[in-house]
Protein backbone atom coordinates (compact mmCIF):
# COMPACT_ATOMS: atom_id res chain seq x y z
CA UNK A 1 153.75 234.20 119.36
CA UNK A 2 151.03 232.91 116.92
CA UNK A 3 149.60 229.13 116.75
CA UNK A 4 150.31 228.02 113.32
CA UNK A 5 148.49 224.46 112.83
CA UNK A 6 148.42 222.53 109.58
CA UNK A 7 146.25 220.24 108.51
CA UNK A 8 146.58 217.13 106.37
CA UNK A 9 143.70 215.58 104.86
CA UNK A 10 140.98 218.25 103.52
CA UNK A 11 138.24 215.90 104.06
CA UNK A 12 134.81 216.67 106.25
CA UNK A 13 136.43 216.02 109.39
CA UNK A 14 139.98 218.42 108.41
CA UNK A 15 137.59 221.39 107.23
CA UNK A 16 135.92 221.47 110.34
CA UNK A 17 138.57 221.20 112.51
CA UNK A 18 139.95 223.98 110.32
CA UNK A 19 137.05 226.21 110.59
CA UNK A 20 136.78 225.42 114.64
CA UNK A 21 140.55 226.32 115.15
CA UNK A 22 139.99 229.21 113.20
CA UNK A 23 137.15 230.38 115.15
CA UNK A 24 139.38 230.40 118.35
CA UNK A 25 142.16 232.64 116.64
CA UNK A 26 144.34 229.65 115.51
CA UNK A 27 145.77 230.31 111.65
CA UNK A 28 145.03 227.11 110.22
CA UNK A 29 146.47 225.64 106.66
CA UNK A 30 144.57 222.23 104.71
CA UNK A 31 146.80 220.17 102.82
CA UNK A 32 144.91 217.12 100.93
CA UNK A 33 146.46 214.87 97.98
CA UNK A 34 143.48 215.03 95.21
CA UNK A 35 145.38 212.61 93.18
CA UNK A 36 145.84 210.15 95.84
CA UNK A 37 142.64 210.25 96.69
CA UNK A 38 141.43 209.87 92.79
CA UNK A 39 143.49 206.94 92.88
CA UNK A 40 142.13 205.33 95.02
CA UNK A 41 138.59 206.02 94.36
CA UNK A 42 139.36 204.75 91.08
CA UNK A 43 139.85 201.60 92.40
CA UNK A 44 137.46 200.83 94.52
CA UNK A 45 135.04 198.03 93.26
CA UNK A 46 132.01 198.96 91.12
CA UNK A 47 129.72 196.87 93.50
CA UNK A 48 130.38 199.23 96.37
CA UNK A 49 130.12 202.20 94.68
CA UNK A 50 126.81 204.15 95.43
């Protein structure tokens, strides 16, 4: 049997956990919500964006 693994959240952190599982022969899958995440970049304040 194969070790299927799926990960939410396609930020820094869930690509490299991605690319380390992969490296030990685990068949990994990244899920991430790009309009959630729009959303809420959309709202955070102007003041603490860089």
């Amino acid at each position: 049997m194969r070790t299927q693994v799926a990960i939410i959240g396609a930020g820094p952190a869930g690509l490299l956990l991605g690319q380390l599982l992969a490296r030990s022969g685990i068949d990994t899958s990244s899920w991430n919500n790009a309009i959630r995440n729009m959303c809420l970049a959309a709202s955070v304040p102007a003041s603490w964006k860089a």
